[in-house]
Every structure is written in structure tokens, then in C-alpha cells.
PDB file of N, CA and C in Angstrom:
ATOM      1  N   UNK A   1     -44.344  63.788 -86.284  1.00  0.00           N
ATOM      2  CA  UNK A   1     -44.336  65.159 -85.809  1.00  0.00           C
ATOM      3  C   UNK A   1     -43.920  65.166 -84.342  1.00  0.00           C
ATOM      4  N   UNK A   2     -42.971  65.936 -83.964  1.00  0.00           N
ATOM      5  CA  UNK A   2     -42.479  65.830 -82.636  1.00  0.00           C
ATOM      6  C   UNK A   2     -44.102  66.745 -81.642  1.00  0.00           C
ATOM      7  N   UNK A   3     -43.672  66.572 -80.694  1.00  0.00           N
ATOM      8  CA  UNK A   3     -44.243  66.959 -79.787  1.00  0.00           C
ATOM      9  C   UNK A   3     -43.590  68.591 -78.846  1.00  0.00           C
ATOM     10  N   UNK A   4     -42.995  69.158 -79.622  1.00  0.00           N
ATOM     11  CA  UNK A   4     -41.540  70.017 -78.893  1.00  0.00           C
ATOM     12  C   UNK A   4     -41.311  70.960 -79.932  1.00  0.00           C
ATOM     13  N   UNK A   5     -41.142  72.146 -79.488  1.00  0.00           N
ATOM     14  CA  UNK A   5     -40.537  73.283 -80.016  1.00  0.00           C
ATOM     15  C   UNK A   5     -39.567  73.727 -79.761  1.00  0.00           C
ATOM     16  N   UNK A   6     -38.581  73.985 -80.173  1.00  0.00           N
ATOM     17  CA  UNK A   6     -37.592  74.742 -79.375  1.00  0.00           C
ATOM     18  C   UNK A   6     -36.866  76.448 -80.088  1.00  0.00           C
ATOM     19  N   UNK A   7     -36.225  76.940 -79.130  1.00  0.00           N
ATOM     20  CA  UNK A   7     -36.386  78.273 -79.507  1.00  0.00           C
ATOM     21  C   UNK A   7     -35.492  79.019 -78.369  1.00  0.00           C
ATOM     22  N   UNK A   8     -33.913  79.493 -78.712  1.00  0.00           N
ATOM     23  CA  UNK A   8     -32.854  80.062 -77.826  1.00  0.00           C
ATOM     24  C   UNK A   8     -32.676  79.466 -76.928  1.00  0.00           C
ATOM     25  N   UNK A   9     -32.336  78.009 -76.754  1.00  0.00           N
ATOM     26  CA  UNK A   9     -32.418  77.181 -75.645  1.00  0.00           C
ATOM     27  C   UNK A   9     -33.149  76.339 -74.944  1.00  0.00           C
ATOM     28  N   UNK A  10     -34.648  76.589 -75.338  1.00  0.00           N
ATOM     29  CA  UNK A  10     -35.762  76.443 -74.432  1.00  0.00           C
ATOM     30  C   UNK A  10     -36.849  75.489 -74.994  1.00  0.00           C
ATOM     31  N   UNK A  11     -36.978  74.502 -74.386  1.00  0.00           N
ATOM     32  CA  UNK A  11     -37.915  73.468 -75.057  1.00  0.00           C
ATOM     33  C   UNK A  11     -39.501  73.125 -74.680  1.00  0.00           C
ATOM     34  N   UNK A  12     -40.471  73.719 -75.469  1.00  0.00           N
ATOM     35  CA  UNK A  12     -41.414  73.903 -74.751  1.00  0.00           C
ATOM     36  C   UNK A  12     -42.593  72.366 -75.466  1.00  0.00           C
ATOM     37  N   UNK A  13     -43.454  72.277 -74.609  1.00  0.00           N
ATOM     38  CA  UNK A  13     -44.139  70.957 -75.084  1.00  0.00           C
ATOM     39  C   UNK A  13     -45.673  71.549 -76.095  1.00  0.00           C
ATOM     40  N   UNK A  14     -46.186  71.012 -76.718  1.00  0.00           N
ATOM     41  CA  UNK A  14     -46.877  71.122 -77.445  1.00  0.00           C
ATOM     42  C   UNK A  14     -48.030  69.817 -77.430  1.00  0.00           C
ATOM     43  N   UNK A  15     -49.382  70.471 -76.794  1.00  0.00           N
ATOM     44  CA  UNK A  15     -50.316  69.907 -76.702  1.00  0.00           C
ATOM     45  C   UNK A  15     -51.901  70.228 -77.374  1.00  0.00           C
ATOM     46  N   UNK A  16     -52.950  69.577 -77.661  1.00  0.00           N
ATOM     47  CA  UNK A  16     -53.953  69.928 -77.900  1.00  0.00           C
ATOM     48  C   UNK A  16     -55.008  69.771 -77.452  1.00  0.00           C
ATOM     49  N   UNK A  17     -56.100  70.496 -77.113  1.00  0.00           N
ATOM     50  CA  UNK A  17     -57.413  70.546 -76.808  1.00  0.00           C
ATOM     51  C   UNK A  17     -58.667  70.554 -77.636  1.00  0.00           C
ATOM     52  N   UNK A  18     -59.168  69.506 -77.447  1.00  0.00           N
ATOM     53  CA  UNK A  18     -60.196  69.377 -78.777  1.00  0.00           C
ATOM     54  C   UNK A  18     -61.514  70.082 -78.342  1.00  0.00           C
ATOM     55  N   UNK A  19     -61.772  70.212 -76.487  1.00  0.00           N
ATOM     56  CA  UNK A  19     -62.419  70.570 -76.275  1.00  0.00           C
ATOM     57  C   UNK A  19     -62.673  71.973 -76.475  1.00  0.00           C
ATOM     58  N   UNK A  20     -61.299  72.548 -76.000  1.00  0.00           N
ATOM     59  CA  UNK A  20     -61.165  74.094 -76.589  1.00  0.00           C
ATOM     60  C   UNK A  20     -60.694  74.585 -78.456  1.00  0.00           C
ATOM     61  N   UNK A  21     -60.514  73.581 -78.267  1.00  0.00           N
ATOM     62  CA  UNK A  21     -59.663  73.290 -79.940  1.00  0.00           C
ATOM     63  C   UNK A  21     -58.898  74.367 -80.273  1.00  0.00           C
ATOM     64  N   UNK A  22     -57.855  74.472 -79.256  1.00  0.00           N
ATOM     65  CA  UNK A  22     -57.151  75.299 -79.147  1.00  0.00           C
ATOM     66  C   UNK A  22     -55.735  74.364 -79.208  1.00  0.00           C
ATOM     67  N   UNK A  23     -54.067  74.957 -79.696  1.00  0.00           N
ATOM     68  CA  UNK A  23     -52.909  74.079 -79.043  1.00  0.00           C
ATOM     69  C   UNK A  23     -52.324  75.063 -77.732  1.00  0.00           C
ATOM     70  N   UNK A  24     -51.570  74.314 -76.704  1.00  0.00           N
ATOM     71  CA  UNK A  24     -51.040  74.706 -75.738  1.00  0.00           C
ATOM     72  C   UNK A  24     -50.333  73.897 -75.280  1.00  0.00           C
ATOM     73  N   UNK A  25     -49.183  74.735 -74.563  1.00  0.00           N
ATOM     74  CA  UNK A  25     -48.058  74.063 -73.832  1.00  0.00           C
ATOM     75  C   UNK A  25     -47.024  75.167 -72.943  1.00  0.00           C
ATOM     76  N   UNK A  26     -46.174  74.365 -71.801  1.00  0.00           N
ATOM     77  CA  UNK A  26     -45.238  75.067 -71.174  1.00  0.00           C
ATOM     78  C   UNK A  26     -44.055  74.992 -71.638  1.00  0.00           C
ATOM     79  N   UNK A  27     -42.715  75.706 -71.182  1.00  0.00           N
ATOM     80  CA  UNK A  27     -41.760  75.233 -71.498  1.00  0.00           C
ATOM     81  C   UNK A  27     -41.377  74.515 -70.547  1.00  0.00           C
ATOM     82  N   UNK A  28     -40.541  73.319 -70.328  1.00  0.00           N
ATOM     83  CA  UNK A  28     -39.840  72.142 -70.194  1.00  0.00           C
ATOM     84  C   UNK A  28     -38.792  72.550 -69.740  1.00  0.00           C
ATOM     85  N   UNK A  29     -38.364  71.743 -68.186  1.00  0.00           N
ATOM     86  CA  UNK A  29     -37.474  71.247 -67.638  1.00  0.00           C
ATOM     87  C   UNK A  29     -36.955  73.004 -66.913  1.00  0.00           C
ATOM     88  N   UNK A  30     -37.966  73.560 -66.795  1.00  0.00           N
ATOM     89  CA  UNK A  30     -37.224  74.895 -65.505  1.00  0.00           C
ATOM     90  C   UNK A  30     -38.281  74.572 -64.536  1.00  0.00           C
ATOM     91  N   UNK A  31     -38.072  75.098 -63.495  1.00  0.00           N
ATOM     92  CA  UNK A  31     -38.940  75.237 -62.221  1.00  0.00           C
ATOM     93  C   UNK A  31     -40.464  76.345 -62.708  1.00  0.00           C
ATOM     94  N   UNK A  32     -40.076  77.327 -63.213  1.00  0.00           N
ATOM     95  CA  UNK A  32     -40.856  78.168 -63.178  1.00  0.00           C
ATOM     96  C   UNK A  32     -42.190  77.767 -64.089  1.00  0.00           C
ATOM     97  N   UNK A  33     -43.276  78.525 -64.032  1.00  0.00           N
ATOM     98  CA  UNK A  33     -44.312  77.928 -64.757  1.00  0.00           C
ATOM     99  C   UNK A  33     -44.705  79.497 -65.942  1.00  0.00           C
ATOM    100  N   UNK A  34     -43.986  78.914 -67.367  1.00  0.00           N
ATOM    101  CA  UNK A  34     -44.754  79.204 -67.997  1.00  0.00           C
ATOM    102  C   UNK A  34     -45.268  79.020 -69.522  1.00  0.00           C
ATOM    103  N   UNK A  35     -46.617  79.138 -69.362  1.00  0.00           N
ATOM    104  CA  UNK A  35     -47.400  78.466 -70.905  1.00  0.00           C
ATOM    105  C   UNK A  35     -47.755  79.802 -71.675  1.00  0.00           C
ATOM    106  N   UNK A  36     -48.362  79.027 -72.742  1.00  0.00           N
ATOM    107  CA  UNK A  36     -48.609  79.512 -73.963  1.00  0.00           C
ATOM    108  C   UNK A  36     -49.721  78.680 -75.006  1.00  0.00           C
ATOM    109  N   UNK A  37     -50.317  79.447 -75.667  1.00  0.00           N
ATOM    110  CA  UNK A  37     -51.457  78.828 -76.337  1.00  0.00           C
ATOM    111  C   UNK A  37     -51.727  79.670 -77.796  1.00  0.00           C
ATOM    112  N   UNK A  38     -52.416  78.823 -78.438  1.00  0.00           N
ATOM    113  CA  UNK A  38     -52.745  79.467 -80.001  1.00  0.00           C
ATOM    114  C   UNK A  38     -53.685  78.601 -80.591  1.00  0.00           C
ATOM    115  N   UNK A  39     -54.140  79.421 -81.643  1.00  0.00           N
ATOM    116  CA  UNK A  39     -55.379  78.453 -82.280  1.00  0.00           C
ATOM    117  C   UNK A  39     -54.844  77.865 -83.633  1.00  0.00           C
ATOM    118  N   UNK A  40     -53.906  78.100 -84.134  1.00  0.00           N
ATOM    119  CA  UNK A  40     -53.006  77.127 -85.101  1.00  0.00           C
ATOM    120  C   UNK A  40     -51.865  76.971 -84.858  1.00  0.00           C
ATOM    121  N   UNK A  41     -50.765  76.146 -85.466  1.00  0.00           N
ATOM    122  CA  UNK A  41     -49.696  75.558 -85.528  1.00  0.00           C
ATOM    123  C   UNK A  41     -48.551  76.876 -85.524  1.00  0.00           C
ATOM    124  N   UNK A  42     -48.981  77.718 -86.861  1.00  0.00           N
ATOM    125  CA  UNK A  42     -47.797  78.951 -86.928  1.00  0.00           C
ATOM    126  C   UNK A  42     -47.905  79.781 -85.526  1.00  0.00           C
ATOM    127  N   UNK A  43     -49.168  80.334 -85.239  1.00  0.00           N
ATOM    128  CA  UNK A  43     -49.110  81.088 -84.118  1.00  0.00           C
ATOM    129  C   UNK A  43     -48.862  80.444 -83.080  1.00  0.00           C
ATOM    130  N   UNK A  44     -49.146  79.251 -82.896  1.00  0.00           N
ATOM    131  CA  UNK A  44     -48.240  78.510 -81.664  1.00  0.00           C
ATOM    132  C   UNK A  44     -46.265  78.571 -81.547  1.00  0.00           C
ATOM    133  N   UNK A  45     -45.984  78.656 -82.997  1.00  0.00           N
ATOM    134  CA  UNK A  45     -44.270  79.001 -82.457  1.00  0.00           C
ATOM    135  C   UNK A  45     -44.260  80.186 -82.412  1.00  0.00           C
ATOM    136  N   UNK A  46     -44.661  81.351 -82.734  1.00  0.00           N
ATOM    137  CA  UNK A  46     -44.711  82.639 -82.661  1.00  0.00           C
ATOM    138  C   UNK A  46     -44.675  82.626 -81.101  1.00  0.00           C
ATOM    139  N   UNK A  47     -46.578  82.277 -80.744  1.00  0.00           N
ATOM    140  CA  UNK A  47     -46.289  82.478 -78.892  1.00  0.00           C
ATOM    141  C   UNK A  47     -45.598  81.912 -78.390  1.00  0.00           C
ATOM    142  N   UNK A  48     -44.718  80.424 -78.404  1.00  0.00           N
ATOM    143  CA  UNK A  48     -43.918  80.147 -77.769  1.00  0.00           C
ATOM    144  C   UNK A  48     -42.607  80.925 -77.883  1.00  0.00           C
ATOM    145  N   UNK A  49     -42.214  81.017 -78.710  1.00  0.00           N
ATOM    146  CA  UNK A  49     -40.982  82.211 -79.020  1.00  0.00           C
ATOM    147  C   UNK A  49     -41.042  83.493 -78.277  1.00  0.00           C
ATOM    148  N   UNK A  50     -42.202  84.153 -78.398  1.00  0.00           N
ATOM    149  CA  UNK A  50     -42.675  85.327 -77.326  1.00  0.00           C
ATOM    150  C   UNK A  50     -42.806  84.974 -76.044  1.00  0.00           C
ATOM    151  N   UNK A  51     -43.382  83.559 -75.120  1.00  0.00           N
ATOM    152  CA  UNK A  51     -43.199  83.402 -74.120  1.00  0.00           C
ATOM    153  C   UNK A  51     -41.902  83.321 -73.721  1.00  0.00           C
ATOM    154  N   UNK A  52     -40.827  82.388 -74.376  1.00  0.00           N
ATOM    155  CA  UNK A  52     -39.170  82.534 -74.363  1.00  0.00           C
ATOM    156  C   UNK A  52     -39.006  84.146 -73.869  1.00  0.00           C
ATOM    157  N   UNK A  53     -38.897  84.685 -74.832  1.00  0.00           N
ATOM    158  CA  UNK A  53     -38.322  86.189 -74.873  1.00  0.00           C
ATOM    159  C   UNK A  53     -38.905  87.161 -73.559  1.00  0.00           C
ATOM    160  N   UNK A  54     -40.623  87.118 -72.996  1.00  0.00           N
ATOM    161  CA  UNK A  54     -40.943  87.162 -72.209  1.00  0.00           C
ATOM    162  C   UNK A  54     -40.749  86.883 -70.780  1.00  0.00           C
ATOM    163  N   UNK A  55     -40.464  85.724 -70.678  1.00  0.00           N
ATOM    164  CA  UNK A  55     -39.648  84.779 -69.576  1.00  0.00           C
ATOM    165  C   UNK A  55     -38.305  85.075 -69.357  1.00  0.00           C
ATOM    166  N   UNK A  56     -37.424  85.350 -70.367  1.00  0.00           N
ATOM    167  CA  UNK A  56     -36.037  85.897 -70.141  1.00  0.00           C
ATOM    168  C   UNK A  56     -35.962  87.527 -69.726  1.00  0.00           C
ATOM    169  N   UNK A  57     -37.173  88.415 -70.100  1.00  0.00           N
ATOM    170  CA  UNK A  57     -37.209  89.454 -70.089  1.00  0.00           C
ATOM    171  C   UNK A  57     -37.820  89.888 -68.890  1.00  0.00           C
ATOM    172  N   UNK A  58     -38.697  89.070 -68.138  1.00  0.00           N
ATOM    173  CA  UNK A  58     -39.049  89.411 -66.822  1.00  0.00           C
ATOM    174  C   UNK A  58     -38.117  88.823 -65.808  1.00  0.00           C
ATOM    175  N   UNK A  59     -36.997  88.053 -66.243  1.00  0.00           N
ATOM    176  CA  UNK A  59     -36.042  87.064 -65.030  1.00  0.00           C
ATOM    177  C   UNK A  59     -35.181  88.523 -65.119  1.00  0.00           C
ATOM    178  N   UNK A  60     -34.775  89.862 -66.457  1.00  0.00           N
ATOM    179  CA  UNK A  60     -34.226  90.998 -66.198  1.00  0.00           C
ATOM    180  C   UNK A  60     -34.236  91.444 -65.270  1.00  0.00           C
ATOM    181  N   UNK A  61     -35.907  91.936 -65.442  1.00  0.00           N
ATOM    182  CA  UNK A  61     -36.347  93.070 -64.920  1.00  0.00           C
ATOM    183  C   UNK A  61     -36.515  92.647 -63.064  1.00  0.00           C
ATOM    184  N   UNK A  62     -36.507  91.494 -62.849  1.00  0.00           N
ATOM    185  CA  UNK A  62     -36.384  90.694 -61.539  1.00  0.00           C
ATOM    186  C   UNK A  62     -34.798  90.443 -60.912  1.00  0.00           C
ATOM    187  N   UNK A  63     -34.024  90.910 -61.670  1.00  0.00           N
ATOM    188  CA  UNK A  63     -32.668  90.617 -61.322  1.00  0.00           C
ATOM    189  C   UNK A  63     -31.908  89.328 -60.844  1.00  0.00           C
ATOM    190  N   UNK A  64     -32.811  88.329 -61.478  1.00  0.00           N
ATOM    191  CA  UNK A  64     -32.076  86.675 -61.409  1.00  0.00           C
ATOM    192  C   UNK A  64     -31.803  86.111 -62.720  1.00  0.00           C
ATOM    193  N   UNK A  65     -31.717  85.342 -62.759  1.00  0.00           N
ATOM    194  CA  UNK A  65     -30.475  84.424 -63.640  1.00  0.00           C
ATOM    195  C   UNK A  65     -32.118  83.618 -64.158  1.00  0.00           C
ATOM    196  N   UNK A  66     -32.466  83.847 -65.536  1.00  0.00           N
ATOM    197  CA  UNK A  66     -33.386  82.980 -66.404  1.00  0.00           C
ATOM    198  C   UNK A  66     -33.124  81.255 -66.068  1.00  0.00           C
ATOM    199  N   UNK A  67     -33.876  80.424 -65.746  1.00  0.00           N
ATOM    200  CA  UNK A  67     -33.477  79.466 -65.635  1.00  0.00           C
ATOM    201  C   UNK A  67     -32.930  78.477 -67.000  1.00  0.00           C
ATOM    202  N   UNK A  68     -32.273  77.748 -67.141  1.00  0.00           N
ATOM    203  CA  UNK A  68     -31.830  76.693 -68.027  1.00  0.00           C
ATOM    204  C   UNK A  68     -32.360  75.555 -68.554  1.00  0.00           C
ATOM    205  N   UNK A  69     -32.581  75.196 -69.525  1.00  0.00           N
ATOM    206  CA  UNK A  69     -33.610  73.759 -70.090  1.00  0.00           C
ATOM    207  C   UNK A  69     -32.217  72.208 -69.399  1.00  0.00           C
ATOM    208  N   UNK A  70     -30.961  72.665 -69.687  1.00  0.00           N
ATOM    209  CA  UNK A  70     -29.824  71.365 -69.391  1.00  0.00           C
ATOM    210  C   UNK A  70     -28.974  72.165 -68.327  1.00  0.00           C
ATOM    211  N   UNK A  71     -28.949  71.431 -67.244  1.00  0.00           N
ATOM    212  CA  UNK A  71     -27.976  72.106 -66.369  1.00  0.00           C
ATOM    213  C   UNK A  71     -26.576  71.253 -66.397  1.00  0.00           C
ATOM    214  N   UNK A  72     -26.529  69.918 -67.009  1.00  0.00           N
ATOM    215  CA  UNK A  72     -25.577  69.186 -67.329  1.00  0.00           C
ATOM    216  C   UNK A  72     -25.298  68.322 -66.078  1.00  0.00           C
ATOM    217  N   UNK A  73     -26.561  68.107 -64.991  1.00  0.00           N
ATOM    218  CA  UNK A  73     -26.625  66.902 -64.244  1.00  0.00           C
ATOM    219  C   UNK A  73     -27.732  66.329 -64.062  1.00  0.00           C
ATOM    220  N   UNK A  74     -27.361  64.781 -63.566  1.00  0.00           N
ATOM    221  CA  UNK A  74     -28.920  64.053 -64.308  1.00  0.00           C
ATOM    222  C   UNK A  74     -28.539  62.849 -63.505  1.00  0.00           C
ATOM    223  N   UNK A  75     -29.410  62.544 -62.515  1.00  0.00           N
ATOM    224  CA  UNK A  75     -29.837  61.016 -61.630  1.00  0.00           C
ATOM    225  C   UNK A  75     -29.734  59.872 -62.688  1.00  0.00           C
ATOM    226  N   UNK A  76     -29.059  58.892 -62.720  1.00  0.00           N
ATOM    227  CA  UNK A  76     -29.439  57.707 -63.537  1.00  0.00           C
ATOM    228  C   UNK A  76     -29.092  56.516 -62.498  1.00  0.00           C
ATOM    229  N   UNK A  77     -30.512  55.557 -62.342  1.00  0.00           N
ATOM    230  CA  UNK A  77     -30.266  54.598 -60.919  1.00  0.00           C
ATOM    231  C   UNK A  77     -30.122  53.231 -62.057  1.00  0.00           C
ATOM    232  N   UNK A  78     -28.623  52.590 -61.556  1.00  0.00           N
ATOM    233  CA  UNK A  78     -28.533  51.884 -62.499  1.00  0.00           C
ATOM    234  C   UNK A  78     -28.468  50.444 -61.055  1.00  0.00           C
ATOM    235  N   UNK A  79     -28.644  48.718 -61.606  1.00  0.00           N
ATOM    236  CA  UNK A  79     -28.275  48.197 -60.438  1.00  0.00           C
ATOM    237  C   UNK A  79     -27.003  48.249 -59.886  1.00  0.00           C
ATOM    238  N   UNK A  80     -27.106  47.074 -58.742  1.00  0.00           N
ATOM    239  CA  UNK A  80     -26.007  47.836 -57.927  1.00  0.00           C
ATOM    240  C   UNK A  80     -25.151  47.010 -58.618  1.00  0.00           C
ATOM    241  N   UNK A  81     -24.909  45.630 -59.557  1.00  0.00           N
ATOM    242  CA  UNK A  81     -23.889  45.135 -60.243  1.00  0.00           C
ATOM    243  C   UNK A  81     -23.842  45.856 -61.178  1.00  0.00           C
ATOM    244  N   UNK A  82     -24.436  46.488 -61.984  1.00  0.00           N
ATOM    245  CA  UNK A  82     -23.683  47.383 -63.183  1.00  0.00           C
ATOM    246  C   UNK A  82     -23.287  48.491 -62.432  1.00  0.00           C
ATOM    247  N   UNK A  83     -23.523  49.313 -61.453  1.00  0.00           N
ATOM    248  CA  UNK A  83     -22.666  50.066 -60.938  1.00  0.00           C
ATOM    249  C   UNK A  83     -21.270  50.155 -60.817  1.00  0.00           C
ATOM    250  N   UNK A  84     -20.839  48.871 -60.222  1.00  0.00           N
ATOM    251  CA  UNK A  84     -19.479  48.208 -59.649  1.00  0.00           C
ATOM    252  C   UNK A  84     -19.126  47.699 -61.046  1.00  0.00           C
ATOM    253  N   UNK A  85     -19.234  47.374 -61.853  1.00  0.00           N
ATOM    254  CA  UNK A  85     -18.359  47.198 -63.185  1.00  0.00           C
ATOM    255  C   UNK A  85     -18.295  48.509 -63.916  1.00  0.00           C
ATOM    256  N   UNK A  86     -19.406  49.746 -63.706  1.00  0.00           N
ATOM    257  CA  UNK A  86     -18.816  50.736 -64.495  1.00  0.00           C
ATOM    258  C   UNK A  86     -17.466  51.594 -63.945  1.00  0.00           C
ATOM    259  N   UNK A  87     -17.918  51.306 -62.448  1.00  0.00           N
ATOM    260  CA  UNK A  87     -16.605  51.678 -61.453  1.00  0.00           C
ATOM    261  C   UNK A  87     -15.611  51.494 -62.262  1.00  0.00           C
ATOM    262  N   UNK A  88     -15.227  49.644 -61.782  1.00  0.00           N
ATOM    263  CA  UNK A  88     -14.100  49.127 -62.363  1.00  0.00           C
ATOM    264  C   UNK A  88     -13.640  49.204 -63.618  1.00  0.00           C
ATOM    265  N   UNK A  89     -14.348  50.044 -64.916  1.00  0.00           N
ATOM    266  CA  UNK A  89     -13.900  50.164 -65.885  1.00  0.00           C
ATOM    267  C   UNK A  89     -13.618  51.190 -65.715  1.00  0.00           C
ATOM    268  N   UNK A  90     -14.168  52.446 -65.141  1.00  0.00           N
ATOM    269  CA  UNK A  90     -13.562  53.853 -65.302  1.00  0.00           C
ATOM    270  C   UNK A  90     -12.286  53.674 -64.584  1.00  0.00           C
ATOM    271  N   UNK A  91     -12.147  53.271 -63.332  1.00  0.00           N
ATOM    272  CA  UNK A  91     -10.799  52.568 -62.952  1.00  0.00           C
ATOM    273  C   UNK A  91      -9.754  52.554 -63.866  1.00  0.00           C
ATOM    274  N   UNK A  92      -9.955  51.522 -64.155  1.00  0.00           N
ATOM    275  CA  UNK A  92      -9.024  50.719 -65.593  1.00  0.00           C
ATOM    276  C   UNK A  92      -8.790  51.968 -66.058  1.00  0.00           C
ATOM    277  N   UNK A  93      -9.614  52.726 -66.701  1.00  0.00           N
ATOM    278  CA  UNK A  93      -9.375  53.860 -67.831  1.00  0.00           C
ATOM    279  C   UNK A  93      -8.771  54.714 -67.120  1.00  0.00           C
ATOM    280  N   UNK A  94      -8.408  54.966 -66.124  1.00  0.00           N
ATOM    281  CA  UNK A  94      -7.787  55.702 -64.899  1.00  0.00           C
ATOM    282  C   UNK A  94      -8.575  57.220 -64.872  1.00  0.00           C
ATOM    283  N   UNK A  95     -10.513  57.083 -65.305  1.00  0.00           N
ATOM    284  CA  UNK A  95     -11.323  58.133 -65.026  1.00  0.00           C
ATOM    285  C   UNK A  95     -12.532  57.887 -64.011  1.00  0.00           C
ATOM    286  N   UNK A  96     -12.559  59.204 -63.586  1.00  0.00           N
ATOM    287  CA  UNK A  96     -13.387  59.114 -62.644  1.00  0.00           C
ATOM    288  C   UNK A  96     -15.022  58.551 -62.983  1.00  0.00           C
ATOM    289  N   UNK A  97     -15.749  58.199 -62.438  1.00  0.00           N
ATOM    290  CA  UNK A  97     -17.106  57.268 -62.897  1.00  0.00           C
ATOM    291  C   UNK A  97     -17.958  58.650 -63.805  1.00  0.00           C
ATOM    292  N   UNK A  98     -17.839  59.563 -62.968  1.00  0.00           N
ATOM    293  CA  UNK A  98     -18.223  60.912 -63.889  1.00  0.00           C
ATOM    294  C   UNK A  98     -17.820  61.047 -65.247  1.00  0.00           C
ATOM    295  N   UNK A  99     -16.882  61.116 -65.107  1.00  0.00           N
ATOM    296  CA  UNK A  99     -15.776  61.524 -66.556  1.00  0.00           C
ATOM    297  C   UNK A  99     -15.672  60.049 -67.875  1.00  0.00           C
ATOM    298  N   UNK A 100     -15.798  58.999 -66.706  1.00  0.00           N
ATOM    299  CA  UNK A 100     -16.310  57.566 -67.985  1.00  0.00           C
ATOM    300  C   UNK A 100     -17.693  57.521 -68.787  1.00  0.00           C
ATOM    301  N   UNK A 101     -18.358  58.106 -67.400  1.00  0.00           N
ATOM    302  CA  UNK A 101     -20.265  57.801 -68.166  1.00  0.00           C
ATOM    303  C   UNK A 101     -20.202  58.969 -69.242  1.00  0.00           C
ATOM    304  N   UNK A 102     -19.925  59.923 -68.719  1.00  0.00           N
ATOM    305  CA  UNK A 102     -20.122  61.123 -70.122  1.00  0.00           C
ATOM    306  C   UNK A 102     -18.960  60.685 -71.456  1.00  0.00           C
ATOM    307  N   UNK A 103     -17.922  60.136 -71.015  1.00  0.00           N
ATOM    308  CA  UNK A 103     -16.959  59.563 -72.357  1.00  0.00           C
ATOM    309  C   UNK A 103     -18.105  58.827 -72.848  1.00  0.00           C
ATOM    310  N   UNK A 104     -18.545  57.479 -72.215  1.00  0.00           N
ATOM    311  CA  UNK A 104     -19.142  56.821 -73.109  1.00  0.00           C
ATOM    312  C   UNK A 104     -20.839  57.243 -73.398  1.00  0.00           C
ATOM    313  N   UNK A 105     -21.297  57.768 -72.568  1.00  0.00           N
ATOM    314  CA  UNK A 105     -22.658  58.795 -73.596  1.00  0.00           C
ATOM    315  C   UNK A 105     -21.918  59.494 -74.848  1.00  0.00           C
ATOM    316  N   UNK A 106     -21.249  60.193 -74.419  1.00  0.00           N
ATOM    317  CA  UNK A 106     -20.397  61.052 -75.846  1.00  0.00           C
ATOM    318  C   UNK A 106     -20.529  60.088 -76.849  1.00  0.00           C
ATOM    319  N   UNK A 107     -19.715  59.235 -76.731  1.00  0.00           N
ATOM    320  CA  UNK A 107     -19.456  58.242 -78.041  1.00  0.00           C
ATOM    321  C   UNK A 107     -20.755  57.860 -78.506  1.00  0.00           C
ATOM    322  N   UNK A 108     -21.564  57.139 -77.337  1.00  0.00           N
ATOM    323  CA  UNK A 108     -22.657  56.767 -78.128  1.00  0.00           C
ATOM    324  C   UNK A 108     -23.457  57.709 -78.582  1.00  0.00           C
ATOM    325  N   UNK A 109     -23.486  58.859 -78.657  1.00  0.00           N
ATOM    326  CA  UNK A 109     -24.556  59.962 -79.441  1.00  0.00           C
ATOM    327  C   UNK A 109     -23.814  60.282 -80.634  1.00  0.00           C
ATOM    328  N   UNK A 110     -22.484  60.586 -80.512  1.00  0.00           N
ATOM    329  CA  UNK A 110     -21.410  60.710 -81.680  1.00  0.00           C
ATOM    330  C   UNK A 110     -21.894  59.391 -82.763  1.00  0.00           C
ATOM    331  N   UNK A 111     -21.586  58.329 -82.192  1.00  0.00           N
ATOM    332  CA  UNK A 111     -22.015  57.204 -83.721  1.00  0.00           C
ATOM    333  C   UNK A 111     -23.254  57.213 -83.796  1.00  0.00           C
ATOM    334  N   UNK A 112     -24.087  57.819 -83.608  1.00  0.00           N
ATOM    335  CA  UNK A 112     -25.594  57.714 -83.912  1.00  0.00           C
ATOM    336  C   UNK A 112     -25.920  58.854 -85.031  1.00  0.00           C
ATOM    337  N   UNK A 113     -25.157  60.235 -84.540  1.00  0.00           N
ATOM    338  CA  UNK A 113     -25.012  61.171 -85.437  1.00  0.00           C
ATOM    339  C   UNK A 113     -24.288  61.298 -86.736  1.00  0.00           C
ATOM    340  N   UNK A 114     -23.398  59.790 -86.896  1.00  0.00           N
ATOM    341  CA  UNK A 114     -22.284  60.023 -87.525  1.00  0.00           C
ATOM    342  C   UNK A 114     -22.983  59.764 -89.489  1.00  0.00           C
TER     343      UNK A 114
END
């Protein structure tokens, strides 16, 4: 069973309290903070779905831009010798180190899916 809901973009985490014996969770990977809770499984995607819709509906009425779960950039500290060979291969391929790492993430999620 995953740990994650998702719902118009938005990936929210899914936790439990035995003390409250309640489930709860936020959504994932925006700045902003907001949760949601329920006392079973169905009404937990219900409220998370309503917090979604909620959250997009007050970023309206606030006149900013809802934040995003993937903004499509991402830190990866690799050493400093695999650095300099991924260089030199995007090189070779005559692409930029940007444009190689996402070729070869691509591929590798592509044959995993295949």
C-alpha cells in the first residue's frame, strides 16, 4: 500500500495516529502548509481531494499562482569524478550536461515502463 494519494497534480502523504486513531496528512513538495485528516481510508481521499480543490481555490481568491508538486528542477550531488565523465559524455553527444542527464533519466524510466 503506498503511502500517497494523488489528485489534479498534487501528492499528498498519508499517515496514521493510533493515538487519535485518526489518518492524516499534507500535501507534498509546495511551500505552503496544508493538511487534512479523516477517520477512514474513503473519507481520507475525499478530504484530500477537497483540500486540493480548496488550496487551488483560495491561491484564486488571493490572486497568485497555486503552487506545483514538480517544477522540473532538482539538486543531484554526484562525486566530483562522475561529474567530469558525465561532462565528457554529454560533450561527445554534443549536449549540454542538462539536456544529457534528462536524455538519460528519460531512457531509464522509459525501459522500466516498457
Amino acid at each position: 500500500m503506498a503511502n500517497t494519494v494523488e489528485y489534479n497534480g498534487y501528492i499528498g502523504s498519508i499517515e496514521y495516529s493510533s493515538e487519535d486513531k485518526c489518518f492524516f496528512g499534507k500535501l507534498e513538495m509546495i511551500d505552503d502548509l496544508v493538511t487534512f485528516e479523516a477517520d477512514n481510508a474513503k473519507e481520507l481521499e475525499s478530504n484530500f481531494q477537497n483540500a486540493v480543490d480548496e488550496y487551488i481555490k483560495t491561491c484564486e481568491e488571493l490572486q497568485r499562482e497555486p503552487q506545483k508538486t514538480y517544477k522540473g528542477v532538482f539538486n543531484v550531488r554526484v562525486e566530483p569524478a562522475l561529474h567530469r565523465q558525465i561532462y565528457i559524455e554529454a560533450k561527445k553527444a554534443g549536449m549540454s550536461l542538462n539536456a544529457f542527464v534528462q536524455q538519460v533519466l528519460k531512457n531509464k524510466i522509459m525501459s522500466h515502463s516498457a
